[in-house]
Protein backbone atom coordinates (compact mmCIF):
# COMPACT_ATOMS: atom_id res chain seq x y z
CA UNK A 1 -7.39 -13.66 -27.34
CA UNK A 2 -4.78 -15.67 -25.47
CA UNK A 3 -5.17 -15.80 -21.50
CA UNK A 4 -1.51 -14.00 -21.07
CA UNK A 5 -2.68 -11.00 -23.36
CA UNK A 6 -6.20 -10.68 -21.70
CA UNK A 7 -4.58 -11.01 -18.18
CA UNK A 8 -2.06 -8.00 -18.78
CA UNK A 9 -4.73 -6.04 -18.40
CA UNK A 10 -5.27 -6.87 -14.81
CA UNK A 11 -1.49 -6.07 -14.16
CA UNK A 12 -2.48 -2.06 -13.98
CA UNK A 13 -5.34 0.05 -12.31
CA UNK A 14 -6.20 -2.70 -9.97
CA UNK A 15 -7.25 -1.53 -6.85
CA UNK A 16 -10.30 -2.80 -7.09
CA UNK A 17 -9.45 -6.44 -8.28
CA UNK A 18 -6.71 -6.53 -5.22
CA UNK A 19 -8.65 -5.50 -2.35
CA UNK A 20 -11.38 -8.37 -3.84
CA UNK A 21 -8.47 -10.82 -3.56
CA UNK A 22 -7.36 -12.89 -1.22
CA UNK A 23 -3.96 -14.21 -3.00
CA UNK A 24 -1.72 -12.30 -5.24
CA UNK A 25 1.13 -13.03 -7.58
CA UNK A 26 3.79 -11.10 -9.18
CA UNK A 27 4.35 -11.62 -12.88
CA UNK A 28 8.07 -10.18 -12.25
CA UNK A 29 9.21 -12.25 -9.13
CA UNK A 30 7.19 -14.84 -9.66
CA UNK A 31 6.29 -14.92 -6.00
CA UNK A 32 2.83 -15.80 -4.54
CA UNK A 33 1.59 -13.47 -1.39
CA UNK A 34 -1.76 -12.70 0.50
CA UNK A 35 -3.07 -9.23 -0.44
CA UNK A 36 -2.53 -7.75 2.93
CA UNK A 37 0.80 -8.05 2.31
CA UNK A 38 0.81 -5.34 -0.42
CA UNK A 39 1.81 -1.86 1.34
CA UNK A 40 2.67 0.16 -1.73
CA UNK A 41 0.69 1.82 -4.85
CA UNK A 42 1.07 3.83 -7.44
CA UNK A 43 -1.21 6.28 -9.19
CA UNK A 44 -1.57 8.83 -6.55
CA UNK A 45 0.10 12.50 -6.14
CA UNK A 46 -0.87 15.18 -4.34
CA UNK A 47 -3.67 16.67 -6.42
CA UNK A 48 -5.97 13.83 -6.27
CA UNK A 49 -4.68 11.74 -3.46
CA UNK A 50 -8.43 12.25 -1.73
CA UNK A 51 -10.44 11.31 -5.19
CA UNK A 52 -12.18 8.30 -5.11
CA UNK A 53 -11.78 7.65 -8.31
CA UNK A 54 -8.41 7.92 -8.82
CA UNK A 55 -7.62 5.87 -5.74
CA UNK A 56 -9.75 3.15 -7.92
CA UNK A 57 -6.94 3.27 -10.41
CA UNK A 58 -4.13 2.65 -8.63
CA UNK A 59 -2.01 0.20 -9.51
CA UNK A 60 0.08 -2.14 -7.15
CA UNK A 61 3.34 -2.93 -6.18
CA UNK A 62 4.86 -6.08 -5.47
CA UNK A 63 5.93 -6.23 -1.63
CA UNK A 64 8.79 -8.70 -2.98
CA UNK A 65 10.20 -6.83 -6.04
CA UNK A 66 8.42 -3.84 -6.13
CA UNK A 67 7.03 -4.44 -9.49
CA UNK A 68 3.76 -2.91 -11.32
CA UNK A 69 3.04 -6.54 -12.37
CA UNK A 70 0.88 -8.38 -9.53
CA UNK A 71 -2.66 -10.01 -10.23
CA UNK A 72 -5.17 -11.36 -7.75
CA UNK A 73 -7.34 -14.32 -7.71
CA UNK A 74 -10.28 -12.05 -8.01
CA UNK A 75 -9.07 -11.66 -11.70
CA UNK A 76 -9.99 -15.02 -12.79
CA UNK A 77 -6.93 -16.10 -13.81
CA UNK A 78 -5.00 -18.59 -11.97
CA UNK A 79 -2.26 -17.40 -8.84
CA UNK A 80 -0.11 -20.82 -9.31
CA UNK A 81 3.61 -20.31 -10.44
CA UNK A 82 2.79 -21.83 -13.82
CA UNK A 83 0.22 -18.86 -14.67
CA UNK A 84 3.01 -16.60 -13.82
CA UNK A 85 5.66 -18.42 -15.52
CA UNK A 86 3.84 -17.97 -18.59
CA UNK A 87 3.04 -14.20 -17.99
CA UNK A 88 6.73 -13.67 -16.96
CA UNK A 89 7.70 -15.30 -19.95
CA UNK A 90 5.34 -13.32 -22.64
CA UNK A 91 5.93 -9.82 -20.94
CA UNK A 92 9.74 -10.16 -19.24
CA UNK A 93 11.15 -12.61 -21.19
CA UNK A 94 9.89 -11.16 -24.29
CA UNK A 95 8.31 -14.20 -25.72
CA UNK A 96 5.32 -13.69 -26.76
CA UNK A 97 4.62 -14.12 -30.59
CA UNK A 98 3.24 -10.33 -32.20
CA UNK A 99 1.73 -10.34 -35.68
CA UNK A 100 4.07 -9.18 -37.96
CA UNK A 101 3.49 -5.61 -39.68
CA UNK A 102 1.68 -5.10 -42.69
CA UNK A 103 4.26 -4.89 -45.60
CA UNK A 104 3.64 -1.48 -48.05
């Protein structure tokens, strides 16, 4: 599995992997930013606001943008602007190569 496809996965439900990390990148901005600076969340509404486990899968926002696309070091993957080039490109940009569908 390429790196940008496995990564994706980190772009949603990542409370966890954010509060773990120390730097954070957006895949939509392309900007780089310490985790504290991340204010805003979303997966929360008022009838589980209090759960813990739905606070676990809450997904962040870019402070810059305001994008669901930010990653943390604490995913493995690299927080450089050439890791997020590449993400931008397959998931933004649209570039990423997909299998063609099976013909009848």
């Amino acid at each position: 599995m390429s790196d940008v496809l496995a990564a994706f996965r980190e772009l949603s439900q990542n409370w966890d992997q954010i509060q773990a990390s120390q730097m954070c990148g957006c895949c939509e901005c392309l900007q780089i930013f310490p985790r504290d600076d991340i204010v805003a969340w979303t997966g929360l509404d008022m009838h589980n606001y209090e759960d813990p486990a739905a606070i676990s899968k809450q997904t962040a926002l870019c402070p810059r943008c305001g994008g669901e696309s930010v990653i943390g070091d604490k995913s493995g993957y690299p927080i450089n602007p050439q890791f997020l080039e590449r993400m931008n490109d397959a998931w933004f940009q649209r570039t990423m190569i997909r299998r063609a569908p099976p013909r009848p």
